[in-house]
C-alpha atoms as a PDB file:
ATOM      1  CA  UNK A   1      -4.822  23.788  19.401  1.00  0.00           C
ATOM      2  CA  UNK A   2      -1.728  23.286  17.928  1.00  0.00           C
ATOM      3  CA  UNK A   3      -0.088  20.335  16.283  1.00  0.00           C
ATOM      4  CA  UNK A   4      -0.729  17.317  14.022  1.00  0.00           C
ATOM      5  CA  UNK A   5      -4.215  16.938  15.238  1.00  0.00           C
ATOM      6  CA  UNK A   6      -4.767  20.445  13.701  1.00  0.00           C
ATOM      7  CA  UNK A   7      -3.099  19.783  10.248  1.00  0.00           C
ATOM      8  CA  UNK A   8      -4.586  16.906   9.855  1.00  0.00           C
ATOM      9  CA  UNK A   9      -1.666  14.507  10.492  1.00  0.00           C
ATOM     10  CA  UNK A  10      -1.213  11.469  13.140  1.00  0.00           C
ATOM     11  CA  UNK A  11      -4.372  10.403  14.533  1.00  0.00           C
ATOM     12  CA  UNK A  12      -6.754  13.766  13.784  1.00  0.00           C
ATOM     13  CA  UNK A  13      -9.213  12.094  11.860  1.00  0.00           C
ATOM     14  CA  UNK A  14     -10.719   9.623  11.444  1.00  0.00           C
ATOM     15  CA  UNK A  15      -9.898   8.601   7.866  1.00  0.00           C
ATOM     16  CA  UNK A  16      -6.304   9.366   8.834  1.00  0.00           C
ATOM     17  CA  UNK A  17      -6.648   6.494  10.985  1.00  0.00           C
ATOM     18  CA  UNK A  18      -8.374   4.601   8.665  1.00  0.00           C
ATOM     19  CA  UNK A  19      -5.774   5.389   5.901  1.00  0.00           C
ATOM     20  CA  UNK A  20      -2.936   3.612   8.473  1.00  0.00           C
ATOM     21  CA  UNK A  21      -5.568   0.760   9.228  1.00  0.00           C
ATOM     22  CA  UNK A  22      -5.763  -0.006   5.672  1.00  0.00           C
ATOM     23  CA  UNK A  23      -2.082   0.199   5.192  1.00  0.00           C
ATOM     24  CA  UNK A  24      -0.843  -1.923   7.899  1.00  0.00           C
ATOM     25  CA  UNK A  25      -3.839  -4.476   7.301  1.00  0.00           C
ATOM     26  CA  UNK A  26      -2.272  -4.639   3.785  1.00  0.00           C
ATOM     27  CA  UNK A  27       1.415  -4.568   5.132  1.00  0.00           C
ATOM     28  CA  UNK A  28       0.578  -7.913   7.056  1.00  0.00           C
ATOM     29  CA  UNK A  29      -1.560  -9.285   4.817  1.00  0.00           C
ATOM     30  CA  UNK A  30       1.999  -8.600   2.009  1.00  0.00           C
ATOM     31  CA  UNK A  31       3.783 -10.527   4.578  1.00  0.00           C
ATOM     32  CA  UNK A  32       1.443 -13.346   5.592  1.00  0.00           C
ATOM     33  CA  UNK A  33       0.615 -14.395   2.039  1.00  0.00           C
ATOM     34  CA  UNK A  34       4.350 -14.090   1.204  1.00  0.00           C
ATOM     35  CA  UNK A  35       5.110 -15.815   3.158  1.00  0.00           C
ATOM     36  CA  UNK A  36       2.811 -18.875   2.407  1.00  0.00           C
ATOM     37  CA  UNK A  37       3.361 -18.844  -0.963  1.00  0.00           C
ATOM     38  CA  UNK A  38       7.411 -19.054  -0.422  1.00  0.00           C
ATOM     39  CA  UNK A  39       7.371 -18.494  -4.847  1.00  0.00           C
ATOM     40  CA  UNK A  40      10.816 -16.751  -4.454  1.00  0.00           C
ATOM     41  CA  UNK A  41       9.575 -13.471  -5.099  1.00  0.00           C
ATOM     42  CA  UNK A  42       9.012 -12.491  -1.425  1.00  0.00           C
ATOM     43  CA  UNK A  43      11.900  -9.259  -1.968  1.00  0.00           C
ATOM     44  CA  UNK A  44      10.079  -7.709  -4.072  1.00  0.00           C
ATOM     45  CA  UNK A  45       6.782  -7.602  -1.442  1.00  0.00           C
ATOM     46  CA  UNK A  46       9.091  -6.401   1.047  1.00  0.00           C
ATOM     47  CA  UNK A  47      10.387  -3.437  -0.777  1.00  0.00           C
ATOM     48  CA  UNK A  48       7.144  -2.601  -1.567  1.00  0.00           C
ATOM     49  CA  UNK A  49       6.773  -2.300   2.728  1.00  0.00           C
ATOM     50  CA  UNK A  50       9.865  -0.780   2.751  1.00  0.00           C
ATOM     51  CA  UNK A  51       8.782   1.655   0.366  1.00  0.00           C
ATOM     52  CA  UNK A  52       5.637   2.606   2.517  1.00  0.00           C
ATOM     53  CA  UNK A  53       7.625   2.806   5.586  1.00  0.00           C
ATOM     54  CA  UNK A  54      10.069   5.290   4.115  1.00  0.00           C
ATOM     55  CA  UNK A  55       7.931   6.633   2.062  1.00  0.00           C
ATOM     56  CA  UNK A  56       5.683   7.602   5.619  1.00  0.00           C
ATOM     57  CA  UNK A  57       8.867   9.004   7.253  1.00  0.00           C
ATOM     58  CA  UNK A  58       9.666  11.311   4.008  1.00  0.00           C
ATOM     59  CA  UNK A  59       6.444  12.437   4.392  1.00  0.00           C
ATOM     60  CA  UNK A  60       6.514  13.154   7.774  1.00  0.00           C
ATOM     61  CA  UNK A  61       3.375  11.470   7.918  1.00  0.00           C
ATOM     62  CA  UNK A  62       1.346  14.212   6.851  1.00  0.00           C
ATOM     63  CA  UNK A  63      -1.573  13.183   5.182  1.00  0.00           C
ATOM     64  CA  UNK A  64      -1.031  14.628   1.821  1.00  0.00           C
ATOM     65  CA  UNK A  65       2.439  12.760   1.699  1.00  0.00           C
ATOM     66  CA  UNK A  66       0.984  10.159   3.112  1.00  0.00           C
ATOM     67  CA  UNK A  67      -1.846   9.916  -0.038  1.00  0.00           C
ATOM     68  CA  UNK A  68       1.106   9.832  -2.553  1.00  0.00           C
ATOM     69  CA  UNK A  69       3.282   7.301  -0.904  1.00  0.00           C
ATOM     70  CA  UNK A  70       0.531   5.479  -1.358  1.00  0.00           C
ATOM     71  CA  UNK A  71      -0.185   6.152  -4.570  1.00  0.00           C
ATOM     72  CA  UNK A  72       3.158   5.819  -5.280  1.00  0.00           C
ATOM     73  CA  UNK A  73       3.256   2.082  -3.591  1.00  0.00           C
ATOM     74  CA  UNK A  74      -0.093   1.135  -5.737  1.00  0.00           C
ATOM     75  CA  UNK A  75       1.520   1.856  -8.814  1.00  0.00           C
ATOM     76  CA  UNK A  76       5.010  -0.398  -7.757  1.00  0.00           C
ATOM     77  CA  UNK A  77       2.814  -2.998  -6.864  1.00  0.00           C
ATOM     78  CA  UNK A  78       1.181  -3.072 -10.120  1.00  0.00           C
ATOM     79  CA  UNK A  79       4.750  -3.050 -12.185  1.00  0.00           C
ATOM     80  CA  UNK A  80       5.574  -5.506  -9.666  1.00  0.00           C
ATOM     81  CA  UNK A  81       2.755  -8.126 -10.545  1.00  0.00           C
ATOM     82  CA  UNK A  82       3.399  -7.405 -13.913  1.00  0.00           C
ATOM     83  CA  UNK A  83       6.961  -8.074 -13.864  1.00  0.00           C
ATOM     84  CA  UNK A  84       5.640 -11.169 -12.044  1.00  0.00           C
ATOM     85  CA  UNK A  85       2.969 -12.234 -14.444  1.00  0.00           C
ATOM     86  CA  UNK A  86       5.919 -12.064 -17.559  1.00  0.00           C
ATOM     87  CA  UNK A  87       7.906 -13.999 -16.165  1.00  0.00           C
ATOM     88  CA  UNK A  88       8.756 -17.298 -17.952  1.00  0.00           C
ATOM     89  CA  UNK A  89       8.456 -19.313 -14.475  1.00  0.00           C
ATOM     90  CA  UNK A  90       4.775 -17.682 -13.909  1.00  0.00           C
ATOM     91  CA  UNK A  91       3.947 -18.722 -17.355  1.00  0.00           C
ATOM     92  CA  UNK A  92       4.792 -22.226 -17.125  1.00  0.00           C
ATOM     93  CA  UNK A  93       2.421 -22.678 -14.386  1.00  0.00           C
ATOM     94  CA  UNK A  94      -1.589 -23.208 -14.750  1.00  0.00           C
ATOM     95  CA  UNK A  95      -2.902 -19.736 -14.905  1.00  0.00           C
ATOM     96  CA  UNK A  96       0.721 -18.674 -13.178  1.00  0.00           C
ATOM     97  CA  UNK A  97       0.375 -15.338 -14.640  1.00  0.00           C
ATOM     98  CA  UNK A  98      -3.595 -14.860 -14.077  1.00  0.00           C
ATOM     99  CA  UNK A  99      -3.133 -15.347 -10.627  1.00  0.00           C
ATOM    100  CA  UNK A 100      -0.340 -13.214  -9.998  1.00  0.00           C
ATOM    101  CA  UNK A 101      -2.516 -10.358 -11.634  1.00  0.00           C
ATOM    102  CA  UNK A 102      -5.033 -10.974  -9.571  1.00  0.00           C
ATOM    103  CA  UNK A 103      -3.146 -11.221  -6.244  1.00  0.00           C
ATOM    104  CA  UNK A 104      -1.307  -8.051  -7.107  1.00  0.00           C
ATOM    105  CA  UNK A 105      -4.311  -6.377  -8.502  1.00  0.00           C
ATOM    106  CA  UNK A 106      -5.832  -6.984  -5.182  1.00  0.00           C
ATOM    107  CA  UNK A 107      -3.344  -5.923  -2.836  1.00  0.00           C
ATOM    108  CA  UNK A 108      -2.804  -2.356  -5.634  1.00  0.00           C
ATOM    109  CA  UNK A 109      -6.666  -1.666  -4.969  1.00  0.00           C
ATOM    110  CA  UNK A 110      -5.771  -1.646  -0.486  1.00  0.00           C
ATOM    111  CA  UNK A 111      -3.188   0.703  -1.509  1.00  0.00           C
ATOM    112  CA  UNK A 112      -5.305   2.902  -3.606  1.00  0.00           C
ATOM    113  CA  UNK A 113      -7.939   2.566  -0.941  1.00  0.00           C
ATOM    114  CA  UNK A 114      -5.300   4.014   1.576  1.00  0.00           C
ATOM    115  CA  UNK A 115      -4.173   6.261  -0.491  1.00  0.00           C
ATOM    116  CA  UNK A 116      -8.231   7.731  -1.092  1.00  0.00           C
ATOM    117  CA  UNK A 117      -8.288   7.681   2.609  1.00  0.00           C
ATOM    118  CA  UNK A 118      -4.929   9.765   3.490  1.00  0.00           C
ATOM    119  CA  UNK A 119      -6.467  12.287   0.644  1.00  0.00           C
ATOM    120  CA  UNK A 120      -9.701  12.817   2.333  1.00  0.00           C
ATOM    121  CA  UNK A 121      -7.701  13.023   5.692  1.00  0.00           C
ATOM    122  CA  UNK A 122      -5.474  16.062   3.749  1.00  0.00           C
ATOM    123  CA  UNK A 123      -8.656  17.562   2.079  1.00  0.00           C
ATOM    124  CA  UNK A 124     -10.201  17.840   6.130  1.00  0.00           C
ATOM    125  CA  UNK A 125     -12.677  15.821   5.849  1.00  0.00           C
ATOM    126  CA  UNK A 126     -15.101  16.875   8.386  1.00  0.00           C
ATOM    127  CA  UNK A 127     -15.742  13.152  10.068  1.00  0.00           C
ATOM    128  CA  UNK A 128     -13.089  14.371  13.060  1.00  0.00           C
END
């Protein structure tokens, strides 16, 4: 059999497809509680999408590519709630900048727990 299921790409195992799940549950959930929040720093959330999504197409959405676009995503996210949590607006809240820590430390974990997934999926893990 030839083909992605082979290498380990789209769909050939199950912690490839677990690896998307987690993205795209993270995706939305980047969206959703952007857009509740309506804080003004919803561009930044996007690009970090944006990133995934081109990141994925770079990577021809092997899993191996896939495991450091996600990587690579966990580690904008943190810089991003960083950036956040410095900023004099955050800090002139009640905990402003604890909570934007903890909302981008949340959402950097899904990514890292992706990214754990798409590296099993390029290791061949044997749960096909």
């Amino acid at each position: 059999m030839t083909g992605s299921r082979e290498r380990g790409g789209m769909g050939g195992s199950r912690t490839y497809r677990a690896g998307v799940a987690v993205a795209l549950v993270t995706s939305l959930l980047t969206v959703w509680t952007t857009i509740v929040r309506d804080d003004g720093n919803a561009i930044g959330f996007f690009l970090l999408i944006m990133a995934a999504v081109v990141g994925g197409f770079s990577a021809w959405f092997q899993p191996a590519g896939m495991a450091r676009t996600m990587l690579g995503v966990a580690i904008m996210q943190a810089l991003l709630g960083v950036a956040i949590a410095t900023d004099p607006s955050s800090a002139s809240l009640p905990d402003g900048s604890f909570r934007a820590l903890l909302f981008c430390g949340l959402f950097t974990a899904l990514w890292l727990i992706s990214a754990a997934f798409f590296r099993a999926a390029a290791k061949g893990d044997p749960a096909q």
